[in-house]
Structure formats: structure tokens, C-alpha cells
Protein backbone atom coordinates (compact mmCIF):
# COMPACT_ATOMS: atom_id res chain seq x y z
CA UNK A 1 46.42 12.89 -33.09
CA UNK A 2 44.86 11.64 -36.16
CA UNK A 3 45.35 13.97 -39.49
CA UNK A 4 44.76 11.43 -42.11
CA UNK A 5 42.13 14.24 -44.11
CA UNK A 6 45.04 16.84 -44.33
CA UNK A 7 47.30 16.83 -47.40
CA UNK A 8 50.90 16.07 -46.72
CA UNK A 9 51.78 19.62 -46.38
CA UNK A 10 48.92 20.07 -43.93
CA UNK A 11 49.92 17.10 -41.57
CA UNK A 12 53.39 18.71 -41.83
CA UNK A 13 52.34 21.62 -40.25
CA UNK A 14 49.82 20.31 -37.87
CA UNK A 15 52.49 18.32 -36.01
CA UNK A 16 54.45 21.07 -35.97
CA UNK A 17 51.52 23.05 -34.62
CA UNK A 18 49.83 20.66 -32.10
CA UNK A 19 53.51 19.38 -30.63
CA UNK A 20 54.04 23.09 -29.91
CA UNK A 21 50.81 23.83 -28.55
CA UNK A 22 51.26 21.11 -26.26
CA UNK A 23 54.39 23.28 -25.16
CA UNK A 24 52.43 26.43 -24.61
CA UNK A 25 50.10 24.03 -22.47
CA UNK A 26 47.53 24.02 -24.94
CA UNK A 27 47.26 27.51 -25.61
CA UNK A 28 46.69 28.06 -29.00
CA UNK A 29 46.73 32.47 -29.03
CA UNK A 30 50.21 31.79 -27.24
CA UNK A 31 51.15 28.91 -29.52
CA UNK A 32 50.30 30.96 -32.92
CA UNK A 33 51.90 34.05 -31.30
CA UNK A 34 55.13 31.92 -30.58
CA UNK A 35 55.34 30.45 -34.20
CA UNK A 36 55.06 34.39 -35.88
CA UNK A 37 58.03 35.00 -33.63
CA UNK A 38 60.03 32.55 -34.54
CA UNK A 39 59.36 32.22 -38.27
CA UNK A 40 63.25 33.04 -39.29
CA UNK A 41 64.95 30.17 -36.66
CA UNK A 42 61.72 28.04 -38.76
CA UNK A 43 63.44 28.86 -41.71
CA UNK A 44 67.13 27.45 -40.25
CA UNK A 45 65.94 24.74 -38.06
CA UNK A 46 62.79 23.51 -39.39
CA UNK A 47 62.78 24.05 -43.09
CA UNK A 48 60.18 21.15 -43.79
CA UNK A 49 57.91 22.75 -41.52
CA UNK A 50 59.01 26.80 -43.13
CA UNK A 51 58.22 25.50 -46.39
CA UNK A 52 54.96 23.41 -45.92
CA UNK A 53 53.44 26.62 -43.88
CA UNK A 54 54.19 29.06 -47.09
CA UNK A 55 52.43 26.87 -49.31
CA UNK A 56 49.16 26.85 -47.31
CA UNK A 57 46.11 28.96 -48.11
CA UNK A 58 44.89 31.12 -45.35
CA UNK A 59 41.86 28.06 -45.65
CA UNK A 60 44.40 25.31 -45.47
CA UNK A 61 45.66 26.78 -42.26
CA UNK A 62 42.61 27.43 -40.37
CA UNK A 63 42.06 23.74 -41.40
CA UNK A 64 44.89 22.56 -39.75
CA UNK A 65 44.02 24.51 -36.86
CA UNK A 66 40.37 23.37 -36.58
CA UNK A 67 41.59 19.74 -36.66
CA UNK A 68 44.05 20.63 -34.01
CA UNK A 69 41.00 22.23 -31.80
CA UNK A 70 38.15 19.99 -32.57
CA UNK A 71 38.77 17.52 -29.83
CA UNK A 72 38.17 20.73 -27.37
């Protein structure tokens, strides 16, 4: 997927997002509930991805999410 209008940050977290709503088989309530779930092993395993999502807006995000979406 193309994210070449997000900010660094924002392409940061949209991989994150879109490889793991590819893993909730495109799901994106179960893929978003997942993530809020797992925000601590984030913060271990993935701190890239931790510390790109707490330096997004609330607009940022939904962004991200649209971009992700779109294509539906």
C-alpha cells in the first residue's frame, strides 16, 4: 500500500496498522480493538511503532486509518 502523503510517523503507524489488519482478515473494529489490548507488549516489542502512535493527533490517526480504508 502506498502512504507517500503521511508524515513519517504516520507511515510508521499505518504499516503497523494495515499489516495487522490483514491479520484480523481485514477487520478493522477487531484490528483497533487488538492494538488497545496490546499497547504495553507495543511498548516492549515495537517501540518505533509505541512511540510514532503517541505522537499522533486524534486527526493524524483517523488519517492513517482513512488511507488504510479508502481502497474499500
Amino acid at each position: 500500500m502506498n502512504f507517500k502523503n503521511l508524515t513519517s510517523e504516520e507511515r510508521i503507524v499505518a504499516n503497523f496498522i494495515n499489516e495487522s489488519f490483514e491479520e484480523h482478515n481485514q477487520n478493522m473494529i477487531s484490528t483497533i480493538v487488538w492494538i488497545n489490548n496490546h499497547v504495553n507488549h507495543l511498548a516492549s516489542q515495537r517501540p518505533d511503532v509505541h512511540r510514532a502512535m503517541n505522537n499522533l493527533t486524534s486527526k493524524q490517526f483517523n488519517r492513517v486509518i482513512a488511507e488504510i480504508l479508502l481502497p474499500f
